[in-house]
C-alpha atoms as a PDB file:
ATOM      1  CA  UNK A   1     128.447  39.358 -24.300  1.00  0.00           C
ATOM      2  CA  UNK A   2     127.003  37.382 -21.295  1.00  0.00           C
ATOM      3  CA  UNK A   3     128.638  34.627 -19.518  1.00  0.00           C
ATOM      4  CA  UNK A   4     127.187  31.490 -18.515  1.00  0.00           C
ATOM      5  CA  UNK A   5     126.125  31.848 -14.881  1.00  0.00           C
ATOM      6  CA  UNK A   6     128.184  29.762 -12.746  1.00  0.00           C
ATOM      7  CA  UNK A   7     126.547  26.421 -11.392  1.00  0.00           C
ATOM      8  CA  UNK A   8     126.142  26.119  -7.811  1.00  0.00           C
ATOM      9  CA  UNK A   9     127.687  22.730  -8.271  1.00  0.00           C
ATOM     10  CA  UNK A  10     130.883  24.544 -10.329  1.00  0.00           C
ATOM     11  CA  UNK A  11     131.028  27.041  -7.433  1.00  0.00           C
ATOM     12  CA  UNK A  12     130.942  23.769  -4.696  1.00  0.00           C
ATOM     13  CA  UNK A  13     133.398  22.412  -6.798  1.00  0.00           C
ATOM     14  CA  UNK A  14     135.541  25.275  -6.997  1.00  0.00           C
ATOM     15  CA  UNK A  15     135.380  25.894  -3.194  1.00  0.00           C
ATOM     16  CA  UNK A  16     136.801  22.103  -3.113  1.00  0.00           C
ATOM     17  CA  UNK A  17     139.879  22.822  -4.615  1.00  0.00           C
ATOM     18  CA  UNK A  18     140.704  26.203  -3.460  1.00  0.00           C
ATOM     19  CA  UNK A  19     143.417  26.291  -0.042  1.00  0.00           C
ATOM     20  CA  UNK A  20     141.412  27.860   2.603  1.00  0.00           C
ATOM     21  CA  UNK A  21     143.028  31.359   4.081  1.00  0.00           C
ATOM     22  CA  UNK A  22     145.597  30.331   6.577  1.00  0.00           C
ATOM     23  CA  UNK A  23     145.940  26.918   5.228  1.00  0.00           C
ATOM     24  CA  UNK A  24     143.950  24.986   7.836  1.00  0.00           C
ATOM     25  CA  UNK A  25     143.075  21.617   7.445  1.00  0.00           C
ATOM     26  CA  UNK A  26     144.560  21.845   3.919  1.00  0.00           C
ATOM     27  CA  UNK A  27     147.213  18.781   2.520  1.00  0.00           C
ATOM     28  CA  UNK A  28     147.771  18.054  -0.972  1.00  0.00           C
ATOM     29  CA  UNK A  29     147.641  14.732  -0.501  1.00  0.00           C
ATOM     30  CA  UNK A  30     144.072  14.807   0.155  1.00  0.00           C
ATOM     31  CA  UNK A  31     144.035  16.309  -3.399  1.00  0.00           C
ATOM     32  CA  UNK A  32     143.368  13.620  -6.312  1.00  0.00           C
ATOM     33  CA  UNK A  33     145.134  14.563  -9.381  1.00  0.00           C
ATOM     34  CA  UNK A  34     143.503  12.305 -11.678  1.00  0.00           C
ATOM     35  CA  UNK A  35     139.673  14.062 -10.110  1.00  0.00           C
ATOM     36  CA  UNK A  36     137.865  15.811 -12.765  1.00  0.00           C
ATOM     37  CA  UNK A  37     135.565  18.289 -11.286  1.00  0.00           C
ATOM     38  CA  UNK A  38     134.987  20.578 -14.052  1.00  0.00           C
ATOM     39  CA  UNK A  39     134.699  17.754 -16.921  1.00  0.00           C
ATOM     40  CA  UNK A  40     131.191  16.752 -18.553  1.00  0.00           C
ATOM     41  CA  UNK A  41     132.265  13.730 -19.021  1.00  0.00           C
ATOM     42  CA  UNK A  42     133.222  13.966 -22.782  1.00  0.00           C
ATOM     43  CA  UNK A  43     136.521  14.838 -23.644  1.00  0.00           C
ATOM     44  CA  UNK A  44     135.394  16.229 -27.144  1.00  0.00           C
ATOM     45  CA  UNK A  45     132.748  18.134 -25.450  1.00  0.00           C
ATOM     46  CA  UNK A  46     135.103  19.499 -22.874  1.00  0.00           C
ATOM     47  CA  UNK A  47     138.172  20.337 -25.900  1.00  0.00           C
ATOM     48  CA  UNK A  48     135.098  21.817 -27.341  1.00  0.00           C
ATOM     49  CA  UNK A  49     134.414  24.018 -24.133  1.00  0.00           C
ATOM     50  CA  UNK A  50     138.037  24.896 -23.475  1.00  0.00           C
ATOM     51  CA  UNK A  51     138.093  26.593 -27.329  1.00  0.00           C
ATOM     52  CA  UNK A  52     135.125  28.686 -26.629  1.00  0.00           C
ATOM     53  CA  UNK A  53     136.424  29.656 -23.512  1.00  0.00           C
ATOM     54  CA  UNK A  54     138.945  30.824 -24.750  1.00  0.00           C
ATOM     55  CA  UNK A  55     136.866  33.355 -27.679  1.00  0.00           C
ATOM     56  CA  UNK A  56     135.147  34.409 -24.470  1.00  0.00           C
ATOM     57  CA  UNK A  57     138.158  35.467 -22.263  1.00  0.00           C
ATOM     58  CA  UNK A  58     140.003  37.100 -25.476  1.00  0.00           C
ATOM     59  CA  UNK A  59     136.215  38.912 -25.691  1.00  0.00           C
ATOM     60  CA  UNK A  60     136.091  40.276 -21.874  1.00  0.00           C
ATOM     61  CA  UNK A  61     140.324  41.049 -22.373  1.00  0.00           C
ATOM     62  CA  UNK A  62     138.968  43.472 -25.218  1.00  0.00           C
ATOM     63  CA  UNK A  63     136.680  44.805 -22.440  1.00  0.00           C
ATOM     64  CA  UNK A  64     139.343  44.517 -19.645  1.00  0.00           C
ATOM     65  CA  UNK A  65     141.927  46.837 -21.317  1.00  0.00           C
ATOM     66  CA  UNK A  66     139.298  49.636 -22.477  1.00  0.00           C
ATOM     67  CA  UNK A  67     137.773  49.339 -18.832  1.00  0.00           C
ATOM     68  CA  UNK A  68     141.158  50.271 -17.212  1.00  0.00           C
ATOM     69  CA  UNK A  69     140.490  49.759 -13.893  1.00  0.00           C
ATOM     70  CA  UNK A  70     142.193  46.317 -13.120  1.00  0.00           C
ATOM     71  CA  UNK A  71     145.395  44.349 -13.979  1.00  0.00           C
ATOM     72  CA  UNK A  72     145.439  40.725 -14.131  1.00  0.00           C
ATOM     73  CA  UNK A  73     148.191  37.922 -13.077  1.00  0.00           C
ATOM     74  CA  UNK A  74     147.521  34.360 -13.721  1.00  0.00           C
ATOM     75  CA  UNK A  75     150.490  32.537 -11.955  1.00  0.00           C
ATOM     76  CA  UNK A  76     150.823  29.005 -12.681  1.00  0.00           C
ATOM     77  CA  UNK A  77     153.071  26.909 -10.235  1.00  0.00           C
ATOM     78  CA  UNK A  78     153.687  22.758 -10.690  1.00  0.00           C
ATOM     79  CA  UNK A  79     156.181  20.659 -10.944  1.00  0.00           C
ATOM     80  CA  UNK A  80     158.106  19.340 -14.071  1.00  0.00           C
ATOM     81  CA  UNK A  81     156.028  18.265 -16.686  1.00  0.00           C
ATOM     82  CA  UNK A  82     152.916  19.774 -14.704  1.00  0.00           C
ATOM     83  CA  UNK A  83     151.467  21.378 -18.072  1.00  0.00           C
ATOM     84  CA  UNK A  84     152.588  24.939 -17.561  1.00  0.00           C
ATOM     85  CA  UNK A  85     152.864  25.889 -20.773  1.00  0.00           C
ATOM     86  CA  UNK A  86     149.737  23.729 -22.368  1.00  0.00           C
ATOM     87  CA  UNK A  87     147.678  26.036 -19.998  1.00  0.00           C
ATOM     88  CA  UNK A  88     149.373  28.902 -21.430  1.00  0.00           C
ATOM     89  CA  UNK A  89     148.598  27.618 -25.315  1.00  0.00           C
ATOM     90  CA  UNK A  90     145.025  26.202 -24.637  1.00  0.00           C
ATOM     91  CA  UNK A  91     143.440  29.220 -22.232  1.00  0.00           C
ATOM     92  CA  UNK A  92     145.286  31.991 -23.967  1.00  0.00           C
ATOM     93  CA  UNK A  93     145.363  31.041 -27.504  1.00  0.00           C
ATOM     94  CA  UNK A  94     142.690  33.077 -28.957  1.00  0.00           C
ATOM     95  CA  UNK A  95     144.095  36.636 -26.324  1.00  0.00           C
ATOM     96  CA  UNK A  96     145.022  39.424 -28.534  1.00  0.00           C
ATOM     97  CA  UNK A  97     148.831  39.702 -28.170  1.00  0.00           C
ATOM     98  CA  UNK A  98     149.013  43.216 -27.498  1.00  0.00           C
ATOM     99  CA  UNK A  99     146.857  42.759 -24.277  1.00  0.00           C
ATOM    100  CA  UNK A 100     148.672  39.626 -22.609  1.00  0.00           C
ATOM    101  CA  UNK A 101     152.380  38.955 -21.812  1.00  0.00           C
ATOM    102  CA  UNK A 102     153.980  35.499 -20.438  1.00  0.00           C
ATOM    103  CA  UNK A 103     157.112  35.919 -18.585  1.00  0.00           C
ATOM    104  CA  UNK A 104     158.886  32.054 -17.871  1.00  0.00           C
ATOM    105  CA  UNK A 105     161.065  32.377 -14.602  1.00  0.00           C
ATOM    106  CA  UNK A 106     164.538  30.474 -14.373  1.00  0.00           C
ATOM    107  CA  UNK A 107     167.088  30.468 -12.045  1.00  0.00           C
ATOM    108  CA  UNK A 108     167.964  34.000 -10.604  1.00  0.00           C
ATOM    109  CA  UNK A 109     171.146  35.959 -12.424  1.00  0.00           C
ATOM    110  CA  UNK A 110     173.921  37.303 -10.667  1.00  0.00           C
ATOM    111  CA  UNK A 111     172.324  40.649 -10.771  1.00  0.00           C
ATOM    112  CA  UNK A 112     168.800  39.486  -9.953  1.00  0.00           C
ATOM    113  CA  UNK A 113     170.583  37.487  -7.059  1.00  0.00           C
ATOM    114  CA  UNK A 114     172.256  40.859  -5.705  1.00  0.00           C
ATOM    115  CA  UNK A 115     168.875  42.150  -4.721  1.00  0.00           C
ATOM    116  CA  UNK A 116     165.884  41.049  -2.763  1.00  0.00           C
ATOM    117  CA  UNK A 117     163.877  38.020  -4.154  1.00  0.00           C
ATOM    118  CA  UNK A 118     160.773  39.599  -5.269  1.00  0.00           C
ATOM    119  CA  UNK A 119     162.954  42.337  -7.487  1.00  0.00           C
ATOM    120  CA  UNK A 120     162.710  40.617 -10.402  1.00  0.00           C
ATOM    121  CA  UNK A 121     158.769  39.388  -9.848  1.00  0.00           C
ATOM    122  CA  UNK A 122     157.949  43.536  -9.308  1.00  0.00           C
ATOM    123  CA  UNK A 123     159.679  44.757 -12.476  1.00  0.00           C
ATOM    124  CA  UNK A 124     157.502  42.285 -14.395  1.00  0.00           C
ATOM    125  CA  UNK A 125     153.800  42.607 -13.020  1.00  0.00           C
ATOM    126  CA  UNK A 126     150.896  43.562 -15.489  1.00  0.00           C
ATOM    127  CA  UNK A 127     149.903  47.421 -16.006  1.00  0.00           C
ATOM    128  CA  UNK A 128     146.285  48.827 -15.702  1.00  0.00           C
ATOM    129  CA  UNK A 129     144.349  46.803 -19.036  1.00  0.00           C
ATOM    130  CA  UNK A 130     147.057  44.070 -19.136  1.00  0.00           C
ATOM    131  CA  UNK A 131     146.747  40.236 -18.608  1.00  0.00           C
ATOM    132  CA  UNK A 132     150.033  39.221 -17.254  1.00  0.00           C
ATOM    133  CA  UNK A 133     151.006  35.106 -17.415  1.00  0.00           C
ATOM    134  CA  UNK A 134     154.035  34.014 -14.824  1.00  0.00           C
ATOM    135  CA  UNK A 135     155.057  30.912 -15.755  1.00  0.00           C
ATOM    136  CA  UNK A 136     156.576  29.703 -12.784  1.00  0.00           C
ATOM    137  CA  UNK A 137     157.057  32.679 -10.282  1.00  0.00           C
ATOM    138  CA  UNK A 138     158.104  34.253  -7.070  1.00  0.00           C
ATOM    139  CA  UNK A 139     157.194  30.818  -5.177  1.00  0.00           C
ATOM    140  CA  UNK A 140     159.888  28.699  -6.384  1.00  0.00           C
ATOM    141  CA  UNK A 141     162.162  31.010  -4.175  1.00  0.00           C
ATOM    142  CA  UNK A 142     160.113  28.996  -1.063  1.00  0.00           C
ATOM    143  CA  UNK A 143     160.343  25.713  -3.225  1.00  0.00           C
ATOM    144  CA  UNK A 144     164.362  25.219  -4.974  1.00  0.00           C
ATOM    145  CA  UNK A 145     166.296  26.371  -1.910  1.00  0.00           C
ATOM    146  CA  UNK A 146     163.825  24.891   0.918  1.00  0.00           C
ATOM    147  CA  UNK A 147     164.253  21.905  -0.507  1.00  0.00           C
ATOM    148  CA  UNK A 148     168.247  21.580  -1.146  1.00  0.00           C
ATOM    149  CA  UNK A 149     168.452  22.849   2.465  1.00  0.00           C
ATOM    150  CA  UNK A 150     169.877  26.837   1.278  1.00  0.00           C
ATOM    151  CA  UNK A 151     166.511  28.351   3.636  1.00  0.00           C
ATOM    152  CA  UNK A 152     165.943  27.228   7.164  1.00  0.00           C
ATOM    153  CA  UNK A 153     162.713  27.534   8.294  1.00  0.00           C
ATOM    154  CA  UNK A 154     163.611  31.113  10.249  1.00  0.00           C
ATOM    155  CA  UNK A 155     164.027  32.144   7.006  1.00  0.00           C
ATOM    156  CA  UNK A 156     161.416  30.344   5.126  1.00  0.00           C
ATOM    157  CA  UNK A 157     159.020  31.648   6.800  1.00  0.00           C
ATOM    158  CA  UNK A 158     160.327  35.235   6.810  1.00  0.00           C
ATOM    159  CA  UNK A 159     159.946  34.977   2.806  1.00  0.00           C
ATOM    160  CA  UNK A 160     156.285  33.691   3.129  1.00  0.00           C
ATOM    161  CA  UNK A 161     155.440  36.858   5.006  1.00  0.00           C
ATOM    162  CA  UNK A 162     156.867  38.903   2.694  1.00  0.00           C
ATOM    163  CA  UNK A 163     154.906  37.177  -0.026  1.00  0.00           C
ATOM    164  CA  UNK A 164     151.951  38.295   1.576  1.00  0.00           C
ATOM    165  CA  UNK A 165     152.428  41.413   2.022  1.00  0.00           C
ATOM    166  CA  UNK A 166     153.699  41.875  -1.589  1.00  0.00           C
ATOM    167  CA  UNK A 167     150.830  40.423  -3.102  1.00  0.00           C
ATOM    168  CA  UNK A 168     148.247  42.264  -0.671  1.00  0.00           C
ATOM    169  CA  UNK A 169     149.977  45.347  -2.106  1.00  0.00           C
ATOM    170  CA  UNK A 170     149.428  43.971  -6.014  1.00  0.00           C
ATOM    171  CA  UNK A 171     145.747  43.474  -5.033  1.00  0.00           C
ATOM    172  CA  UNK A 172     144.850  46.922  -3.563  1.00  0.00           C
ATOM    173  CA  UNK A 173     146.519  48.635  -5.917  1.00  0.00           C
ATOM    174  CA  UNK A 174     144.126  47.419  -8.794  1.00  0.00           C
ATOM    175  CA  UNK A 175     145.781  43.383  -9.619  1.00  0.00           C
ATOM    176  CA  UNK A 176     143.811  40.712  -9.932  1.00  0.00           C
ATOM    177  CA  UNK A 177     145.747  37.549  -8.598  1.00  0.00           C
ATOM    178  CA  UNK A 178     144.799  34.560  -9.815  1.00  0.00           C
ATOM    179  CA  UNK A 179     147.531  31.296  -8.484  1.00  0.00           C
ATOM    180  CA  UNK A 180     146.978  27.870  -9.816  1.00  0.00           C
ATOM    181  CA  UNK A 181     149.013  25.137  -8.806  1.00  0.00           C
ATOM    182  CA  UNK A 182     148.577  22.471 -11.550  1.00  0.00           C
ATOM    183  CA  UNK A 183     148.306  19.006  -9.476  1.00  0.00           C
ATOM    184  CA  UNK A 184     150.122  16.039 -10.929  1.00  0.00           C
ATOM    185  CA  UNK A 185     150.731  12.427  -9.383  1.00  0.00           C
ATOM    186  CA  UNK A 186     154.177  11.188  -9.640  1.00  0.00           C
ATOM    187  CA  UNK A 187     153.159   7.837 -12.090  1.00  0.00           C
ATOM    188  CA  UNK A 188     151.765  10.595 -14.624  1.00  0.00           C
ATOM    189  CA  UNK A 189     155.104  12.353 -14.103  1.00  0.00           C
ATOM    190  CA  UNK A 190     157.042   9.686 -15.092  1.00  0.00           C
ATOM    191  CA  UNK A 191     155.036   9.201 -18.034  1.00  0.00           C
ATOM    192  CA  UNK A 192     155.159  12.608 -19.624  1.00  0.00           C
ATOM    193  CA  UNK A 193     159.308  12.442 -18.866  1.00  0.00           C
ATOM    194  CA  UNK A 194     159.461   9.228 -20.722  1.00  0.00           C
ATOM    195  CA  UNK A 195     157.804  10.708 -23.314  1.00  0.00           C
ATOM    196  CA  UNK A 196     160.162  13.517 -23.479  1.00  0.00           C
ATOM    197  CA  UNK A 197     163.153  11.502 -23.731  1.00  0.00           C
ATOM    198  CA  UNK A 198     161.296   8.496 -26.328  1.00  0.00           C
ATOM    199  CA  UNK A 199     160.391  11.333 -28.767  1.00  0.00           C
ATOM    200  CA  UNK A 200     162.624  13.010 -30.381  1.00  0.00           C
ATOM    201  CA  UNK A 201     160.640  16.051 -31.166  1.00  0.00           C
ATOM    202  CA  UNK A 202     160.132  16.894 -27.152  1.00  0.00           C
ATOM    203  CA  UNK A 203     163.935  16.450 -26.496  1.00  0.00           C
ATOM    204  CA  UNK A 204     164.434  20.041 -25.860  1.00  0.00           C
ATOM    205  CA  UNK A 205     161.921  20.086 -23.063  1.00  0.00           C
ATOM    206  CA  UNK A 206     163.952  17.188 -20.999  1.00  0.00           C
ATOM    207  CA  UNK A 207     166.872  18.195 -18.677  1.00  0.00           C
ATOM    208  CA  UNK A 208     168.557  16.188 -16.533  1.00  0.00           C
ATOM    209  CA  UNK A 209     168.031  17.762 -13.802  1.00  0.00           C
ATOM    210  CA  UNK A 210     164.433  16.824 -14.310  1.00  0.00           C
ATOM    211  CA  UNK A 211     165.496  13.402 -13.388  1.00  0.00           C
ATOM    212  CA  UNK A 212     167.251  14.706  -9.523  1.00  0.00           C
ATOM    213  CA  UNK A 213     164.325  16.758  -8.936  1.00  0.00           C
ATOM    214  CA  UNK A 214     162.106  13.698  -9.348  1.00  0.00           C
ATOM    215  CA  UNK A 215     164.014  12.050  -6.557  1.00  0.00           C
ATOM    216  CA  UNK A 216     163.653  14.416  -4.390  1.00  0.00           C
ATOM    217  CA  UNK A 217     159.352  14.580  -5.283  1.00  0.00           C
ATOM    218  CA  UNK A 218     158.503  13.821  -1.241  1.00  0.00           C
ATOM    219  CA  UNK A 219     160.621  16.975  -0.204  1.00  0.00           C
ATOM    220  CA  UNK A 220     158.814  18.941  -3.259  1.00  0.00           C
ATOM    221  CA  UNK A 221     155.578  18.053  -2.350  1.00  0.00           C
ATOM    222  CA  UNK A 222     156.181  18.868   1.527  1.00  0.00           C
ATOM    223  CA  UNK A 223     157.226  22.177   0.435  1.00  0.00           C
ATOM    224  CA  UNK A 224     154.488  22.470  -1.673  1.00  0.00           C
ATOM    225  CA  UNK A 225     152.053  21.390   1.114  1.00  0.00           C
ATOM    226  CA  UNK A 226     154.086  24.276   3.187  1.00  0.00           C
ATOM    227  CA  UNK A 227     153.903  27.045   0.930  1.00  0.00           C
ATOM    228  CA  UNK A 228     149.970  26.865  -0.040  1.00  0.00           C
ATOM    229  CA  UNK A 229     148.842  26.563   3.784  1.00  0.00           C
ATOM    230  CA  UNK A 230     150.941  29.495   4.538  1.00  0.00           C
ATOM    231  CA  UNK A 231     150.316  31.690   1.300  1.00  0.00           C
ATOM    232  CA  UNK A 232     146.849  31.439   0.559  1.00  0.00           C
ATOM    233  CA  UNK A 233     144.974  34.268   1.763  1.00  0.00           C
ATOM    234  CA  UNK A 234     141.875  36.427   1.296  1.00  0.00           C
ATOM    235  CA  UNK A 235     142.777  38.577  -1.369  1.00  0.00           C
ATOM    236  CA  UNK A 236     145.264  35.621  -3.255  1.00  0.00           C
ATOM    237  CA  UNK A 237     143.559  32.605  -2.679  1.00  0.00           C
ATOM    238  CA  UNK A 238     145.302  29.366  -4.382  1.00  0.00           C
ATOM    239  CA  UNK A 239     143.711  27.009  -6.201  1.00  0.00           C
ATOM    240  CA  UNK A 240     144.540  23.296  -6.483  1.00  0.00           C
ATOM    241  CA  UNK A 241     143.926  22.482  -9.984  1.00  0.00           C
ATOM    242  CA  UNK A 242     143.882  18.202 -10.927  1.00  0.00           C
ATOM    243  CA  UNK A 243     146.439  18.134 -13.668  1.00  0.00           C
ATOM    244  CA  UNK A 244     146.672  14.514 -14.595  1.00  0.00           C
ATOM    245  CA  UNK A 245     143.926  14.754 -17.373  1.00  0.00           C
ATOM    246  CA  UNK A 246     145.243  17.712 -19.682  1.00  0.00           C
ATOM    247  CA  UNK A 247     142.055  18.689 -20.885  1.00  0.00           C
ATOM    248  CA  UNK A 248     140.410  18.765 -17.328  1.00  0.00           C
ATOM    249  CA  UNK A 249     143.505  21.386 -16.357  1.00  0.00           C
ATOM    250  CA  UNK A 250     143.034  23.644 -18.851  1.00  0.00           C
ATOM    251  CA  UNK A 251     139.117  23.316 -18.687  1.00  0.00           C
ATOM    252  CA  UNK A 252     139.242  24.531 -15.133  1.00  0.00           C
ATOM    253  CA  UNK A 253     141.983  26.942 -15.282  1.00  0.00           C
ATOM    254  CA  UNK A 254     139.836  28.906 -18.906  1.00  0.00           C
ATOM    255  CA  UNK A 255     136.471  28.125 -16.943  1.00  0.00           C
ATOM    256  CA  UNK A 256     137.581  30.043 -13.356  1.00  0.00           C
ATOM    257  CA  UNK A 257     139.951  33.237 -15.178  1.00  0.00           C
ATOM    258  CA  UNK A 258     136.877  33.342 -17.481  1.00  0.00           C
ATOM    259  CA  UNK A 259     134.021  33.535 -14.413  1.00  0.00           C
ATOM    260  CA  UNK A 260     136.824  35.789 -12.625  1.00  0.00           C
ATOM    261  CA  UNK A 261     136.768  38.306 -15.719  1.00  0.00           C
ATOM    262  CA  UNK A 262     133.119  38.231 -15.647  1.00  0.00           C
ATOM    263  CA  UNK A 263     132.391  39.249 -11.769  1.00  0.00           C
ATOM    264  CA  UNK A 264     134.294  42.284 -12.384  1.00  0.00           C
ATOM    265  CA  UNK A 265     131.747  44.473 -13.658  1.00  0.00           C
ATOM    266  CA  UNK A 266     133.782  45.551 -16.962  1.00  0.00           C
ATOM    267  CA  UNK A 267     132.456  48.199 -18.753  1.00  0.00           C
ATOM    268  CA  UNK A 268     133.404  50.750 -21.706  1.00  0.00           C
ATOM    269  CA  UNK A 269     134.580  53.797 -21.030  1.00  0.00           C
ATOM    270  CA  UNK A 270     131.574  56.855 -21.312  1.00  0.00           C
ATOM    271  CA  UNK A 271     130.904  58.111 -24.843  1.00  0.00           C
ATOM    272  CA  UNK A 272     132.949  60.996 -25.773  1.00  0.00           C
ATOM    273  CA  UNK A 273     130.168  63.829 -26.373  1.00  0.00           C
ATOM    274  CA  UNK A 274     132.086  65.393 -28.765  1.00  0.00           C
ATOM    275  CA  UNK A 275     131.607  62.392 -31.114  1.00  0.00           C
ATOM    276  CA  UNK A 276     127.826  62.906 -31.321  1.00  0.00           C
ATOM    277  CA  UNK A 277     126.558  63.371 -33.919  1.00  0.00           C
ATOM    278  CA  UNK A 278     130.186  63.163 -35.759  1.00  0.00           C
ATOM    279  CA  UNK A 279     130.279  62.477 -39.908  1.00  0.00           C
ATOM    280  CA  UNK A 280     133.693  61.451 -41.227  1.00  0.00           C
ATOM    281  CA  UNK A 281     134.123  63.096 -44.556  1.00  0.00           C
END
């Protein structure tokens, strides 16, 4: 198999969207959610792409788990009606099941609450071969109670450090981070919840809680602002990803976990020499 090479306009484009280390400069409202970086233009073309992406990453996951070497964690972060799980759908559709696992975070239980916050996130990170999905993850712990005032900013920032430091420890110990934060305005919001509640078929996706968080979308977005400056590093980078069009989202998140595969150098394990020369009667 060989990838596409990646356009030096992709990787300018990429570089666009992707919160420097240390956050400086960096404010999401200088990101556009309806921008379309990765888009040809066509949205056939682009569904087009987005479906043979996805052959190619369930290809190099094939690769990935004989290989051995690395672990992979694709954490997608937004807020309501972001797209979460149409990422999940469109990029991982065509993934052999028994090499990729999705894990969608709620609210903490009483026994997840009666330890440290990243308990939970550790028990449930990928092993060697293994594409793990987080839908959600460890960050709305900086996002929910910084928000309705349970975290002051002492202890805000004592959970961002320790954010770093666990995910420096995923990454030298063999993890591929990838973190996405899928970039919606708040007029498509309301859209996509009116949607929910006007067809009948989506009601299970609407809560009303959706509706109090959407009051509160300045405070959410200042946190989110917060949180990406102070948690984007050199070995887990995020990456801004313009949500509003759903076939630009999940064109950049297949095209970047797809280019990402392909750097690593995957390779088949050596022949077995006992198998040379082998008939099976």
């Amino acid at each position: 198999m060989h990838p596409r090479k990646t356009s030096g306009k992709r990787a300018a484009d990429t570089h666009r969207w992707q919160v420097p280390a240390g956050g400086k400069g960096f404010a999401l409202a200088g990101c556009n959610p309806g921008a379309k970086p990765f888009s040809s233009g066509d949205k056939r073309a682009d569904r087009a792409r987005v479906a043979e992406l996805a052959r190619e990453i369930d290809a190099l996951q094939d690769l990935f788990y004989a290989d051995g070497r690395f672990k992979l964690l694709v954490l997608l972060q937004g807020t309501d009606t972001a797209g979460k799980d149409g990422t999940i759908r469109a990029v991982f559709k065509e993934t052999s099941p028994l090499g990729v696992r999705t894990v969608a975070w709620k609210a903490p239980t009483e026994l997840e609450r009666a330890h440290d916050f990243l308990w939970r996130i550790h028990a449930q990170v990928p092993r060697a071969g293994e594409f793990m999905i987080h839908n959600r993850s460890h960050y709305e712990d900086v996002l929910v109670p910084v928000v309705n005032g349970a975290l002051d900013a002492s202890e805000t920032k004592q959970r961002y450090a320790r954010i770093n430091d666990f995910e420096r420890l995923l990454c030298e110990s063999g993890t591929v981070l990838m973190k996405f934060m899928l970039h919606i305005g708040r007029d498509e919001q309301r859209q996509r919840l009116q949607e929910r509640i006007d067809d009948p078929a989506k009601h299970w996706k609407f809560s009303l809680g959706d509706l109090e968080a959407r009051k509160q979308w300045d405070a959410y977005q200042a946190a989110y602002d917060a949180l990406l400056r102070a948690t984007s590093t050199a070995w887990a980078p995020w990456t801004v990803v313009p949500a509003d069009s759903k076939t630009h989202r999940n064109l950049m998140v297949a095209t970047l976990v797809r280019d990402r595969l392909a750097a690593l150098g995957l390779r088949y394990p050596p022949d077995d020499p006992a198998l040379k020369g082998l008939i099976v009667e």
